[in-house]
C-alpha atoms as a PDB file:
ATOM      1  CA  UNK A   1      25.080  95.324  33.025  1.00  0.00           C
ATOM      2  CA  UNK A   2      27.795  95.398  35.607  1.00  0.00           C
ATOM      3  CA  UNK A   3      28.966  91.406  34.515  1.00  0.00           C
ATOM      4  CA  UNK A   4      29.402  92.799  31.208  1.00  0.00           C
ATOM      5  CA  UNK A   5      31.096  95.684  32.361  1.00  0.00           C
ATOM      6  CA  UNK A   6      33.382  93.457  34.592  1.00  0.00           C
ATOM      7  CA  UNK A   7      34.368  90.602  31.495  1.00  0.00           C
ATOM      8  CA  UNK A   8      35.374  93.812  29.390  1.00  0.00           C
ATOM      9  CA  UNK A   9      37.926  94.828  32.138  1.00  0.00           C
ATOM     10  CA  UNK A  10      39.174  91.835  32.955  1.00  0.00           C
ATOM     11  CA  UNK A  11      39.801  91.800  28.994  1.00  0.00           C
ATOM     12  CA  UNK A  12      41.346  94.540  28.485  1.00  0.00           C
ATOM     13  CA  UNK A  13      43.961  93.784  32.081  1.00  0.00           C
ATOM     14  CA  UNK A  14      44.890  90.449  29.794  1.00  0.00           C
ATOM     15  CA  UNK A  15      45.875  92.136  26.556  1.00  0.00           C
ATOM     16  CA  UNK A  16      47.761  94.633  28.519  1.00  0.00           C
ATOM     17  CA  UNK A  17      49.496  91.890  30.602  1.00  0.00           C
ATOM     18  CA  UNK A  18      49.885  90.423  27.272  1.00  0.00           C
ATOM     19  CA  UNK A  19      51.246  93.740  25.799  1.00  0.00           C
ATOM     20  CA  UNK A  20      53.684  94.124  28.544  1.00  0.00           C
ATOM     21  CA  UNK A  21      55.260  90.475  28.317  1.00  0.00           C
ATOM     22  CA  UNK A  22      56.032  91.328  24.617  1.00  0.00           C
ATOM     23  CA  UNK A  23      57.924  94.218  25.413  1.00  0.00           C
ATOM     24  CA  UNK A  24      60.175  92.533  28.078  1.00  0.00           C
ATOM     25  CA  UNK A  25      63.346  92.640  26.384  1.00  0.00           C
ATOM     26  CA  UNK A  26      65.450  89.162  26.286  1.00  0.00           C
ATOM     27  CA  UNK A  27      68.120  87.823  27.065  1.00  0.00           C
ATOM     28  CA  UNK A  28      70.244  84.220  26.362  1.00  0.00           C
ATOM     29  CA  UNK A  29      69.491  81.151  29.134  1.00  0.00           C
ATOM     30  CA  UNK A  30      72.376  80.058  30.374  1.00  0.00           C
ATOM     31  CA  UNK A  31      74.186  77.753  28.121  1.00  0.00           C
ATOM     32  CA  UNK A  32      73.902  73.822  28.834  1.00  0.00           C
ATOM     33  CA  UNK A  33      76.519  72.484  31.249  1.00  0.00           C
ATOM     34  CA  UNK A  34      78.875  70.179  29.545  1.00  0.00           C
ATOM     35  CA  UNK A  35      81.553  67.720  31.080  1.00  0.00           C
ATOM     36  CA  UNK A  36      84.724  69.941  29.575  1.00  0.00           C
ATOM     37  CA  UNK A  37      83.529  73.046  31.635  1.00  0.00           C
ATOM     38  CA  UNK A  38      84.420  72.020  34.502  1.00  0.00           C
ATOM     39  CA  UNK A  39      87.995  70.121  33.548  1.00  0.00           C
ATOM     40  CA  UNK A  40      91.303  71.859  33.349  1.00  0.00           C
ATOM     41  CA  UNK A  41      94.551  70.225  32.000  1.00  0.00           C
ATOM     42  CA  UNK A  42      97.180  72.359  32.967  1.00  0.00           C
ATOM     43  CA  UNK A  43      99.757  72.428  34.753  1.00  0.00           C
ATOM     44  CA  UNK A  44     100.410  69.064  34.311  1.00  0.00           C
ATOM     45  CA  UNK A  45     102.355  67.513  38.001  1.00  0.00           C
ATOM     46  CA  UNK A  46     106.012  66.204  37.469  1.00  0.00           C
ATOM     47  CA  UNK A  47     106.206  62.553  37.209  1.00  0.00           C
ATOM     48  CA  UNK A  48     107.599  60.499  39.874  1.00  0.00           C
ATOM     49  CA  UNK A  49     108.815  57.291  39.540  1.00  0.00           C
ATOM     50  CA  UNK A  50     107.918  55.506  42.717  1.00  0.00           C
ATOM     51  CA  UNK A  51     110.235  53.500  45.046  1.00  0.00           C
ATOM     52  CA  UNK A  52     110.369  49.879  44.519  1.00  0.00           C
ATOM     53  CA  UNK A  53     108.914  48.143  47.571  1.00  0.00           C
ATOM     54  CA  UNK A  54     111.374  45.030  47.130  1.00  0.00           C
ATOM     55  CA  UNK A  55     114.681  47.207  47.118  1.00  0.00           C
ATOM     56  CA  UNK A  56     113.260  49.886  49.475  1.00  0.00           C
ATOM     57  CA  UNK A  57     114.257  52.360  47.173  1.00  0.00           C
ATOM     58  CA  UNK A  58     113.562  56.397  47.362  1.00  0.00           C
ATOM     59  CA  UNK A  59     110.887  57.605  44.758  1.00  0.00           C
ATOM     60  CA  UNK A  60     112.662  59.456  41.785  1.00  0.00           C
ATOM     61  CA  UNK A  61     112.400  63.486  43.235  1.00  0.00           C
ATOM     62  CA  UNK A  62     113.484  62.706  46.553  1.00  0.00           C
ATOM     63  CA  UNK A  63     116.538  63.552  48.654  1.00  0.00           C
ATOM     64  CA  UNK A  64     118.019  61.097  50.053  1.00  0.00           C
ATOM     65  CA  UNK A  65     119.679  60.916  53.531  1.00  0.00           C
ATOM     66  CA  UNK A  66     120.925  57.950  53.564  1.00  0.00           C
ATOM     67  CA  UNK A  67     120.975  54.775  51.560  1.00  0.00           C
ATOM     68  CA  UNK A  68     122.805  52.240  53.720  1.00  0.00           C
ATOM     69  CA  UNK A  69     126.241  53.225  52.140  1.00  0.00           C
ATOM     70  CA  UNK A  70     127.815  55.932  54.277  1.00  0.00           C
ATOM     71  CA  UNK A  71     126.624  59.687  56.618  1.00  0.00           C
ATOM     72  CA  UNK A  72     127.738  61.916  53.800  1.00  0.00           C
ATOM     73  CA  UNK A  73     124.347  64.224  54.260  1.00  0.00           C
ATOM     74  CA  UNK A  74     124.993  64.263  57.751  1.00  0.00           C
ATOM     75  CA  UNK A  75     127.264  66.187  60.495  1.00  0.00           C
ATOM     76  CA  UNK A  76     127.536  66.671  64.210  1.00  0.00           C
ATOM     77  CA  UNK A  77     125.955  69.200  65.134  1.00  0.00           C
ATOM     78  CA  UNK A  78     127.943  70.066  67.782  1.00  0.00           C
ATOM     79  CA  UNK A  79     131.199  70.424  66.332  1.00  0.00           C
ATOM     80  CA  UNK A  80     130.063  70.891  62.962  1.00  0.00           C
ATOM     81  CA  UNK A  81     132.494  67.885  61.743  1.00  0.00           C
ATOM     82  CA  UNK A  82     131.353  64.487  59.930  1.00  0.00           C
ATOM     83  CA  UNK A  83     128.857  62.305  61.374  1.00  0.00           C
ATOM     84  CA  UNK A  84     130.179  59.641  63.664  1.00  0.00           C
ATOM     85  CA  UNK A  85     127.525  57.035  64.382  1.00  0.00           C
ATOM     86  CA  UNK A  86     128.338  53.267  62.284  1.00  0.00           C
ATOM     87  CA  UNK A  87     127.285  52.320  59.352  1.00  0.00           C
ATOM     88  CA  UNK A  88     127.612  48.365  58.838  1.00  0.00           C
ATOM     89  CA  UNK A  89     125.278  46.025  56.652  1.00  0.00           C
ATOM     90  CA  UNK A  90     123.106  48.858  54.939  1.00  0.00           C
ATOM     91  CA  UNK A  91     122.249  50.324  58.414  1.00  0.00           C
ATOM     92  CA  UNK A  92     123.540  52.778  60.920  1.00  0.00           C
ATOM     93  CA  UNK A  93     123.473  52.548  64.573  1.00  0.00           C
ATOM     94  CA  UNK A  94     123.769  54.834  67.444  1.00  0.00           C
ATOM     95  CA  UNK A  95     126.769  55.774  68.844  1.00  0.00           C
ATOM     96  CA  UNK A  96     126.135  57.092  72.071  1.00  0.00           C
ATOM     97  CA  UNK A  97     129.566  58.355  72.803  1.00  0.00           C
ATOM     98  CA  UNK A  98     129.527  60.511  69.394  1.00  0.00           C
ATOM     99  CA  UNK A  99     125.939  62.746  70.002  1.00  0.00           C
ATOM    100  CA  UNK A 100     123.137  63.297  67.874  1.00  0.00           C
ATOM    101  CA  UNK A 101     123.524  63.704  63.972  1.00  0.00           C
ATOM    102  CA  UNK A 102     121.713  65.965  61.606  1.00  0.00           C
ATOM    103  CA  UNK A 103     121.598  66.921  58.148  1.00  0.00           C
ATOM    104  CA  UNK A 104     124.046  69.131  56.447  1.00  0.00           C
ATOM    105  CA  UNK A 105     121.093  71.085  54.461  1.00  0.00           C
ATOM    106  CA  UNK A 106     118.322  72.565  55.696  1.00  0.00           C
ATOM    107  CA  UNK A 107     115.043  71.933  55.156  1.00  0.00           C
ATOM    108  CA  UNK A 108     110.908  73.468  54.901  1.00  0.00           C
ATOM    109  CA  UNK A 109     108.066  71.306  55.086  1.00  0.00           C
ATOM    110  CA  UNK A 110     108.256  68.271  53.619  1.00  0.00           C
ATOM    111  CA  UNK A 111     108.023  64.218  53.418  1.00  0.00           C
ATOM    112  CA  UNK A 112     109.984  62.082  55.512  1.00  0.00           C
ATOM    113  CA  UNK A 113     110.554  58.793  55.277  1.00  0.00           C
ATOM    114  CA  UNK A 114     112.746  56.818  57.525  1.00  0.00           C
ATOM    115  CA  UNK A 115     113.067  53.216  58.978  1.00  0.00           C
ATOM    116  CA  UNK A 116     114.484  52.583  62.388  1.00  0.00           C
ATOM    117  CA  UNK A 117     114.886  49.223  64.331  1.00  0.00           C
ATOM    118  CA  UNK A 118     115.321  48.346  67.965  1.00  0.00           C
ATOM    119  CA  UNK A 119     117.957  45.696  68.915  1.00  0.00           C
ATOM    120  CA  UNK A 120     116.583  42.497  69.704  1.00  0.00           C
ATOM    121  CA  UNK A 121     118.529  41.956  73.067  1.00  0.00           C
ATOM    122  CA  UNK A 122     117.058  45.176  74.107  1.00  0.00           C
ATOM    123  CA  UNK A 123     116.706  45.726  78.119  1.00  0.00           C
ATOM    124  CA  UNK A 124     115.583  48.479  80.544  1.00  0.00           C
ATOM    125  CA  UNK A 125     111.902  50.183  80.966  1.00  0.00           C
ATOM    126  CA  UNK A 126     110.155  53.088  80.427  1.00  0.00           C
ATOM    127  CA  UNK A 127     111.715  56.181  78.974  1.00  0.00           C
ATOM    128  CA  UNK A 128     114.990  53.958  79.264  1.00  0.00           C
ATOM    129  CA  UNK A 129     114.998  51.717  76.439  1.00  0.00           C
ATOM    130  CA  UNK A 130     115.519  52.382  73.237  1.00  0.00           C
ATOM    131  CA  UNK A 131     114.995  55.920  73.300  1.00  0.00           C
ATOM    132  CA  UNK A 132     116.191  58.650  70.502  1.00  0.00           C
ATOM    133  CA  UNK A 133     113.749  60.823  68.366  1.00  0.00           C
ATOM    134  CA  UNK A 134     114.029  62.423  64.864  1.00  0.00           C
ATOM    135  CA  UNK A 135     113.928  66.204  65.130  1.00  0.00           C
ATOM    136  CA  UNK A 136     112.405  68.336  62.439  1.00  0.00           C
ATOM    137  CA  UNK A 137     113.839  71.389  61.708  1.00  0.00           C
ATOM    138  CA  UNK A 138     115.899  71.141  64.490  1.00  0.00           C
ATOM    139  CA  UNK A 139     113.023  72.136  66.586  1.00  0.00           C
ATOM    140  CA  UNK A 140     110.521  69.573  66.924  1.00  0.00           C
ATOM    141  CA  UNK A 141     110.801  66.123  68.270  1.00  0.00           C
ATOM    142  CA  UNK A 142     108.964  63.081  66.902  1.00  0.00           C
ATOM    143  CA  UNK A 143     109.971  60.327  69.993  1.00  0.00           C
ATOM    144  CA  UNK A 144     111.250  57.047  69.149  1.00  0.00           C
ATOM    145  CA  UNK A 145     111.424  54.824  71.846  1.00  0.00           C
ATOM    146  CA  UNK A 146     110.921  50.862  72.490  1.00  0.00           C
ATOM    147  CA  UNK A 147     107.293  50.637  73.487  1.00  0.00           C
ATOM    148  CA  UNK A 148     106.693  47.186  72.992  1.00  0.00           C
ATOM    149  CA  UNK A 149     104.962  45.999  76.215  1.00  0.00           C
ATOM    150  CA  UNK A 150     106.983  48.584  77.809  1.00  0.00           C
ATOM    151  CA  UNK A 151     104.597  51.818  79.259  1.00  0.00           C
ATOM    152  CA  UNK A 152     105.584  54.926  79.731  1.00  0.00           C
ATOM    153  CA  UNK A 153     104.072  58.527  79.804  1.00  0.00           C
ATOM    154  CA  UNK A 154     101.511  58.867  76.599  1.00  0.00           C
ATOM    155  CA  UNK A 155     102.929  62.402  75.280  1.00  0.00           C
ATOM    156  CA  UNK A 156     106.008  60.413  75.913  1.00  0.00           C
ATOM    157  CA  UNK A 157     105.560  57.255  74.085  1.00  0.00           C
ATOM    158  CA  UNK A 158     106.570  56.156  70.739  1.00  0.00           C
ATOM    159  CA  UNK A 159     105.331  58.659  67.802  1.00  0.00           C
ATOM    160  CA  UNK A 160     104.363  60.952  70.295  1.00  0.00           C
ATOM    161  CA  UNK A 161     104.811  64.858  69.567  1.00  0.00           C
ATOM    162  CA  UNK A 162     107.436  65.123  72.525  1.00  0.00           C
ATOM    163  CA  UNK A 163     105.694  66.150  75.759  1.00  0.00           C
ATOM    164  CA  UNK A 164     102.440  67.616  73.590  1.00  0.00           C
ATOM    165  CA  UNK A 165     100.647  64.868  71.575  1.00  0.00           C
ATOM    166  CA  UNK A 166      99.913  61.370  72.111  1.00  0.00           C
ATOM    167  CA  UNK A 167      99.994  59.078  69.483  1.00  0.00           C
ATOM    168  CA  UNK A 168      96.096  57.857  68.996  1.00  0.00           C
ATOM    169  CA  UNK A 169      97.602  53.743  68.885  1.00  0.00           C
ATOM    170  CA  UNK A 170     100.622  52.028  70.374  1.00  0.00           C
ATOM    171  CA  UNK A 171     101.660  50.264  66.918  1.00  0.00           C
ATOM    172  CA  UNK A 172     104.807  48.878  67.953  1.00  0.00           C
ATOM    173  CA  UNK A 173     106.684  45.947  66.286  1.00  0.00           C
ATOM    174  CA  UNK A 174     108.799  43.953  68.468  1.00  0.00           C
ATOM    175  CA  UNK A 175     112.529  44.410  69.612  1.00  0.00           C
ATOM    176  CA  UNK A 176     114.404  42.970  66.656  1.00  0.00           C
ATOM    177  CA  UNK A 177     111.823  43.867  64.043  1.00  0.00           C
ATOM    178  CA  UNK A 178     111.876  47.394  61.613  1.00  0.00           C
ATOM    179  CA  UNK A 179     109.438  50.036  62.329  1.00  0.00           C
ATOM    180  CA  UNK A 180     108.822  52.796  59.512  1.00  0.00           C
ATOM    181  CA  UNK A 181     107.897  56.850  60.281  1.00  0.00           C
ATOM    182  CA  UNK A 182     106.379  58.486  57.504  1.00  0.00           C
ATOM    183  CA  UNK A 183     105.538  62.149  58.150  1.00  0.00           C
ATOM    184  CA  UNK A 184     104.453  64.704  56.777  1.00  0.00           C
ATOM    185  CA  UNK A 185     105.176  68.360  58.097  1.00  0.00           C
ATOM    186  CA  UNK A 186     104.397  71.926  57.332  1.00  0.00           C
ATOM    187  CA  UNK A 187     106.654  74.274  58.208  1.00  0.00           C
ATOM    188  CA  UNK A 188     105.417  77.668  60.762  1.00  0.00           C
ATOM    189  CA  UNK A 189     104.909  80.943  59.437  1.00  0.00           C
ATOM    190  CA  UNK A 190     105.846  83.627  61.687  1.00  0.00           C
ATOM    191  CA  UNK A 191     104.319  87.043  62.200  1.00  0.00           C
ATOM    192  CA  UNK A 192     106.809  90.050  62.810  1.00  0.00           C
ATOM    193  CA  UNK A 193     106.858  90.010  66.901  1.00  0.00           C
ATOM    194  CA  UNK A 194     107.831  86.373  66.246  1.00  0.00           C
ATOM    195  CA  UNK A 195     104.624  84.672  67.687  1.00  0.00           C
ATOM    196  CA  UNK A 196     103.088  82.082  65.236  1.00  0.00           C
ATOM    197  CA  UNK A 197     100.864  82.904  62.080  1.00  0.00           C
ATOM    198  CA  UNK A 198     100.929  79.410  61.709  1.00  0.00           C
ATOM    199  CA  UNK A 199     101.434  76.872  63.421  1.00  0.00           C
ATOM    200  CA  UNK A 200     104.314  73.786  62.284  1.00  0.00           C
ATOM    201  CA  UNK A 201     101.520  71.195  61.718  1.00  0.00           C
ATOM    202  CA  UNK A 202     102.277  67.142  61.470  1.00  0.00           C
ATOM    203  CA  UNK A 203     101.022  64.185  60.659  1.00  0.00           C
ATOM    204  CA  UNK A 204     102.463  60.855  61.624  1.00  0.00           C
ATOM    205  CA  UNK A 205     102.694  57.782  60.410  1.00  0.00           C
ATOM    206  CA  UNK A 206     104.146  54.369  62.110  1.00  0.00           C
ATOM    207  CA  UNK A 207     103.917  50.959  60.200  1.00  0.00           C
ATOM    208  CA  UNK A 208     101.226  52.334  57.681  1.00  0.00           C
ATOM    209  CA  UNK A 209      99.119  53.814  60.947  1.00  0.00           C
ATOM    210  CA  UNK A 210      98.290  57.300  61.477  1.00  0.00           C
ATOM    211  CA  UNK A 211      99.130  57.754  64.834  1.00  0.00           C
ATOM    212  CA  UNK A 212      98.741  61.496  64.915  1.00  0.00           C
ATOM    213  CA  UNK A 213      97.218  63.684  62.379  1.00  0.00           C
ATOM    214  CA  UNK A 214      97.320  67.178  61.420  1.00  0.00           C
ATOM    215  CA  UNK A 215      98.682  68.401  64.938  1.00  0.00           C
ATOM    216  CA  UNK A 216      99.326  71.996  65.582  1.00  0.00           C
ATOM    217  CA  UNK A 217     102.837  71.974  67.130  1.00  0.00           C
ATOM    218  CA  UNK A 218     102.779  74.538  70.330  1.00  0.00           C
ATOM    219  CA  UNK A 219     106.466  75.010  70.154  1.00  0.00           C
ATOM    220  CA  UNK A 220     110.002  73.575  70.864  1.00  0.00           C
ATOM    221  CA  UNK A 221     109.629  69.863  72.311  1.00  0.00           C
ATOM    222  CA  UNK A 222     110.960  70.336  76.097  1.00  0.00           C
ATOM    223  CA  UNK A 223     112.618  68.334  78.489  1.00  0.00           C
ATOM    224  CA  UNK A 224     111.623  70.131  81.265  1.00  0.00           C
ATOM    225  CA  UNK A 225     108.947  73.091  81.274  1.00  0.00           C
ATOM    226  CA  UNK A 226     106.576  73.767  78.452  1.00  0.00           C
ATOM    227  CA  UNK A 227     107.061  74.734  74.694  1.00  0.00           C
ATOM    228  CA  UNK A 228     108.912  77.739  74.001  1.00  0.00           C
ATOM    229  CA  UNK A 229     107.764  79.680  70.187  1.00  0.00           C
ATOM    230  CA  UNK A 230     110.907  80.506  68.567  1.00  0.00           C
ATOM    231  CA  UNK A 231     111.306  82.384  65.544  1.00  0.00           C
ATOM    232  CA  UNK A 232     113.164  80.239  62.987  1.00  0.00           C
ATOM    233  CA  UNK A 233     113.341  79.414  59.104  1.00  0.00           C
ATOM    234  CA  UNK A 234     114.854  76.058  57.486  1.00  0.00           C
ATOM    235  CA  UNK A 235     116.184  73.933  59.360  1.00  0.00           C
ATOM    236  CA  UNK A 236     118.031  70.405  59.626  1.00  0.00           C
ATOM    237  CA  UNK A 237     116.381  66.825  60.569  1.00  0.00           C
ATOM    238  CA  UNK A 238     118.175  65.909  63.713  1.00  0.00           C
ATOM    239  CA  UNK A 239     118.273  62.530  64.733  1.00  0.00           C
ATOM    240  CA  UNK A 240     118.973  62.182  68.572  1.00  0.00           C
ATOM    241  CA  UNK A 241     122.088  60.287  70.836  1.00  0.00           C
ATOM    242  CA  UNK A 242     120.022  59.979  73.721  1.00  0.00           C
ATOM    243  CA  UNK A 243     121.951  59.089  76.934  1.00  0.00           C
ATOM    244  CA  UNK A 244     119.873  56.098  78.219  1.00  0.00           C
ATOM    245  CA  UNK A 245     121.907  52.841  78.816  1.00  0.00           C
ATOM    246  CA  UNK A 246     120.440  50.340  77.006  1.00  0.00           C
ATOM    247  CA  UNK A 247     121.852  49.213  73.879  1.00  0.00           C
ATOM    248  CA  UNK A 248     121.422  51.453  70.819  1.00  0.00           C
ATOM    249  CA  UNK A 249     119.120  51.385  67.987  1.00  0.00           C
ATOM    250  CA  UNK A 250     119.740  51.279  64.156  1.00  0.00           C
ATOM    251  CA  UNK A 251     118.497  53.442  61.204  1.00  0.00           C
ATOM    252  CA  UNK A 252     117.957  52.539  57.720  1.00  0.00           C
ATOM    253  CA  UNK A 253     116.408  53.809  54.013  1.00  0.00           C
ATOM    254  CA  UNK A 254     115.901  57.615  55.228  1.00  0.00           C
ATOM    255  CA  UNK A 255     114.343  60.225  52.149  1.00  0.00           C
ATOM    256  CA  UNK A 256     112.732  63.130  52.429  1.00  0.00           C
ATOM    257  CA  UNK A 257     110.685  65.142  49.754  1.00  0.00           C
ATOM    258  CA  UNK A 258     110.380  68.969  50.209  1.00  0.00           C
ATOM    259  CA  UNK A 259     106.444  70.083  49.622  1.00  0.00           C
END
């Protein structure tokens, strides 16, 4: 008696269940993922026409600093007149009795491209041969300097973020030979006390190596002392008359492209 009571319970639990699933009210499944869901087409990027690798030329958006032909995007900044160094043969060289250059516009983050060379009869050591360094922003020095079987202090050496970052390889071509930067650089962002938000950050590339990547820039580049934050917005690319006394190095095919 109590099996048959149990069967007839169990029963009527199942139509209930049964009951109860019918009433559930419901709803769509999720529609089938297709390829197009998950594409967008607009906004379309410019088009650039890239540079021609034979004539060195500057891709199509790009601002270019100089093409071998004469320092009209560039001043001194000292006196605020033209830009003295020489310009012979599609290059410009050094001159050390003139100063540094720099650019007559101002500048964010952005792309920089430029191509320097270090005379073949070059002499002296260390920190003393060949030395200059493009500044960006004004603020921030990238070093250039002859370190082709020539040592010298690693936050010092060539591609080095001046006196904070060493390069990660010595890439080097020999005196006589062109060398190519290409870096890229974000600008700082600056909260109100003047103390960073952001950091600049760069990236570095010599001769198709990254040498340093994605570096948080501390400050200004110093001489002597540590880095110094200093409130700033735009600024130009300074390219540096440095007063060692070996014999001075040349600059060609310099573009930048703002990001």
């Amino acid at each position: 008696m109590k099996r048959i009571i149990s069967v007839s319970a169990l029963s009527l639990l199942a139509i209930a269940s049964v009951a109860a699933q019918e009433n559930v009210k419901k709803y769509p499944e999720p529609e089938k993922m297709r390829p197009g869901m998950s594409e967008f087409w607009t906004p379309q990027p410019k088009i650039v026409t890239p540079g021609d690798i034979a004539t060195n030329s500057a891709p199509s958006d790009a601002i270019v600093l100089f093409d071998g032909t004469n320092l009209d995007a560039w001043k001194n900044p000292q006196t605020g007149g033209p830009a003295e160094w020489n310009v012979h043969d599609g290059v410009m060289t050094v001159d050390k009795s003139k100063g540094d250059i720099e650019t007559k516009d101002n500048f964010d983050s952005f792309q920089l491209h430029l191509e320097w060379m270090v005379p073949e009869n070059i002499t002296g050591s260390g920190q003393l041969r060949g030395n200059s360094g493009v500044y960006l922003q004004g603020m921030y020095e990238v070093q250039i300097l002859d370190c082709f079987e020539n040592e010298t202090y690693v936050n010092g050496m060539t591609g080095s973020i001046y006196k904070q970052k060493a390069p990660t390889a010595n890439v080097m071509r020999k005196p006589g030979e062109w060398n190519v930067y290409d870096i890229i650089y974000t600008s700082p962002v600056f909260n109100e006390d003047g103390t960073y938000k952001t950091h600049p950050k760069v990236t570095v590339i010599q001769n198709g190596c990254v040498i340093v990547n994605d570096f948080d820039i501390q400050g200004t580049t110093e001489y002597i002392g540590f880095p110094r934050v200093e409130k700033h917005g735009a600024g130009p690319i300074l390219l540096q008359s440095h007063g060692d006394p070996s014999e001075p190095i040349s600059f060609r095919n310099i573009w930048l492209r703002p990001l």
